[in-house]
Protein backbone atom coordinates (compact mmCIF):
# COMPACT_ATOMS: atom_id res chain seq x y z
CA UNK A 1 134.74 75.14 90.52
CA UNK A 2 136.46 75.26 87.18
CA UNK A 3 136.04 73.15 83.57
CA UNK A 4 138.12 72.96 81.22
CA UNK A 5 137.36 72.53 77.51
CA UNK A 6 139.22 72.35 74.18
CA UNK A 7 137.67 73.62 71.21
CA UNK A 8 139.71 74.28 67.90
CA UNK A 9 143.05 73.92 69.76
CA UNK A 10 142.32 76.79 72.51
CA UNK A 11 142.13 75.64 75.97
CA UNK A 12 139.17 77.60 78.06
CA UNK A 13 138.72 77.83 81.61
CA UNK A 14 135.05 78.46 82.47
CA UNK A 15 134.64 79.28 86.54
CA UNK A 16 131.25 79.10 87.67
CA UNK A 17 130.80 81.78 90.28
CA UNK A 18 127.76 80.43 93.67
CA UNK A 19 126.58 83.28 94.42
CA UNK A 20 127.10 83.22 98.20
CA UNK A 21 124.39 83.67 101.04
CA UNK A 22 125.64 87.04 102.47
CA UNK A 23 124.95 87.97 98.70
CA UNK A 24 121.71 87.00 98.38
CA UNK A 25 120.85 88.17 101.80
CA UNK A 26 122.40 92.04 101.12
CA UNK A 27 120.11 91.57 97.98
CA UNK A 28 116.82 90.87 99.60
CA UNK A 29 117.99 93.92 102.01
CA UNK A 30 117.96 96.25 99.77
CA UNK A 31 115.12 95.37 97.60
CA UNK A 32 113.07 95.40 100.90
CA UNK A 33 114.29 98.77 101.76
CA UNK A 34 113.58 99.92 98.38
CA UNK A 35 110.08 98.44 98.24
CA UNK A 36 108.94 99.63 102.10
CA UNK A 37 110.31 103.23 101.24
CA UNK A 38 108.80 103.48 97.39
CA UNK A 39 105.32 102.19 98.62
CA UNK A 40 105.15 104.09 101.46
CA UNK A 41 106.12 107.28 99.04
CA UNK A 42 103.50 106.25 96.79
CA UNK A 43 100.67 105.47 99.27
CA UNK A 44 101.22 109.18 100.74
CA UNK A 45 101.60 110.87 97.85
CA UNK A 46 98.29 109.56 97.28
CA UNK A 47 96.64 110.75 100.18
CA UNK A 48 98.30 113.63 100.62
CA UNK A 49 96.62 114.67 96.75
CA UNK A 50 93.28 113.16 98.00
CA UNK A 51 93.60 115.67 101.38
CA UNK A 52 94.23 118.75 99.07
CA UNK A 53 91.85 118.26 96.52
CA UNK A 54 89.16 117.73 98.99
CA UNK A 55 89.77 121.00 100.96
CA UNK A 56 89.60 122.80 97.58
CA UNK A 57 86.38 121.24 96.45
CA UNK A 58 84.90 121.88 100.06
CA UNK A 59 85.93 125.59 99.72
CA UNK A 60 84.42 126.25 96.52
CA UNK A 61 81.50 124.38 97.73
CA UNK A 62 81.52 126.17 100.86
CA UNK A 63 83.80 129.77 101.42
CA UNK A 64 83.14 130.47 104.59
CA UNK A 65 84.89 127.58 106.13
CA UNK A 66 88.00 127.74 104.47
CA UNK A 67 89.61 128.57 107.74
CA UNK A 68 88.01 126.06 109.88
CA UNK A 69 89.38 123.50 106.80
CA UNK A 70 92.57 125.30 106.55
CA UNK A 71 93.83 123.74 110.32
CA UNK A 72 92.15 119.94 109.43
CA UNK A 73 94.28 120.19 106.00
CA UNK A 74 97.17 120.51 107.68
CA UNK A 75 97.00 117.70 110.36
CA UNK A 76 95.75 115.16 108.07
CA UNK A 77 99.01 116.45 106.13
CA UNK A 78 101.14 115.72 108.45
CA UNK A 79 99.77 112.35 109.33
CA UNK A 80 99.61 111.28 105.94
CA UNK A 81 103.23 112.38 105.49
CA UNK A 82 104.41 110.41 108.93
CA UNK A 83 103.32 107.37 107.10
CA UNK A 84 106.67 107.57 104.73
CA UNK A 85 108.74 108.32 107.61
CA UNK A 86 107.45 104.78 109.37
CA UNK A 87 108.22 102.94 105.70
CA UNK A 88 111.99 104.63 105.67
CA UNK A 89 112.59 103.85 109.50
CA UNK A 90 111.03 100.10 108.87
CA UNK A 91 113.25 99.74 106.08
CA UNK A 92 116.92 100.98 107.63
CA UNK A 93 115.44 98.79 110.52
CA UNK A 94 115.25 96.22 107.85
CA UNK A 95 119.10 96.40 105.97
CA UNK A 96 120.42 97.35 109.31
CA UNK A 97 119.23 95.41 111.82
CA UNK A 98 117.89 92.17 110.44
């Protein structure tokens, strides 16, 4: 769509660009991606810091089952950690496949 108007003598063309739908759509994609990925980060990196800070408390609370916490530390790691990879395969499920 274009207008044309005249001001001092100069002729302008203004074009008014729709954004289209495959646009907006790529735009929601990624923002979704971004969000599932950064939240998921965010929510891990929390526990994760919550897992470790507990083990050291317990173990200056309690020495002699540092080992026994040692093995618990490291599983609730890793399932804490799993959570981001879930949020980065929901969200190139989400700009790939939707």
């Amino acid at each position: 769509m274009t207008f044309r108007s005249e001001q001092k003598g100069l002729v302008r063309t203004v074009e008014l660009i729709i954004p289209h739908i495959a646009t907006l759509t790529n735009l929601g994609k990624g923002l979704g991606f971004g969000l599932s990925v950064g939240l998921a980060a965010f929510g891990s990196a929390i526990g994760i810091g919550l897992i470790f800070s507990s083990v050291i408390n317990s173990s200056a609370r309690q020495p002699e089952a540092k080992n026994d916490l040692k093995a618990l530390m490291w599983v609730g790691f890793a399932v804490t950690e799993a959570i981001t990879f879930f949020g980065l395969t929901g969200g190139l499920m989400l700009l790939f496949l939707v």
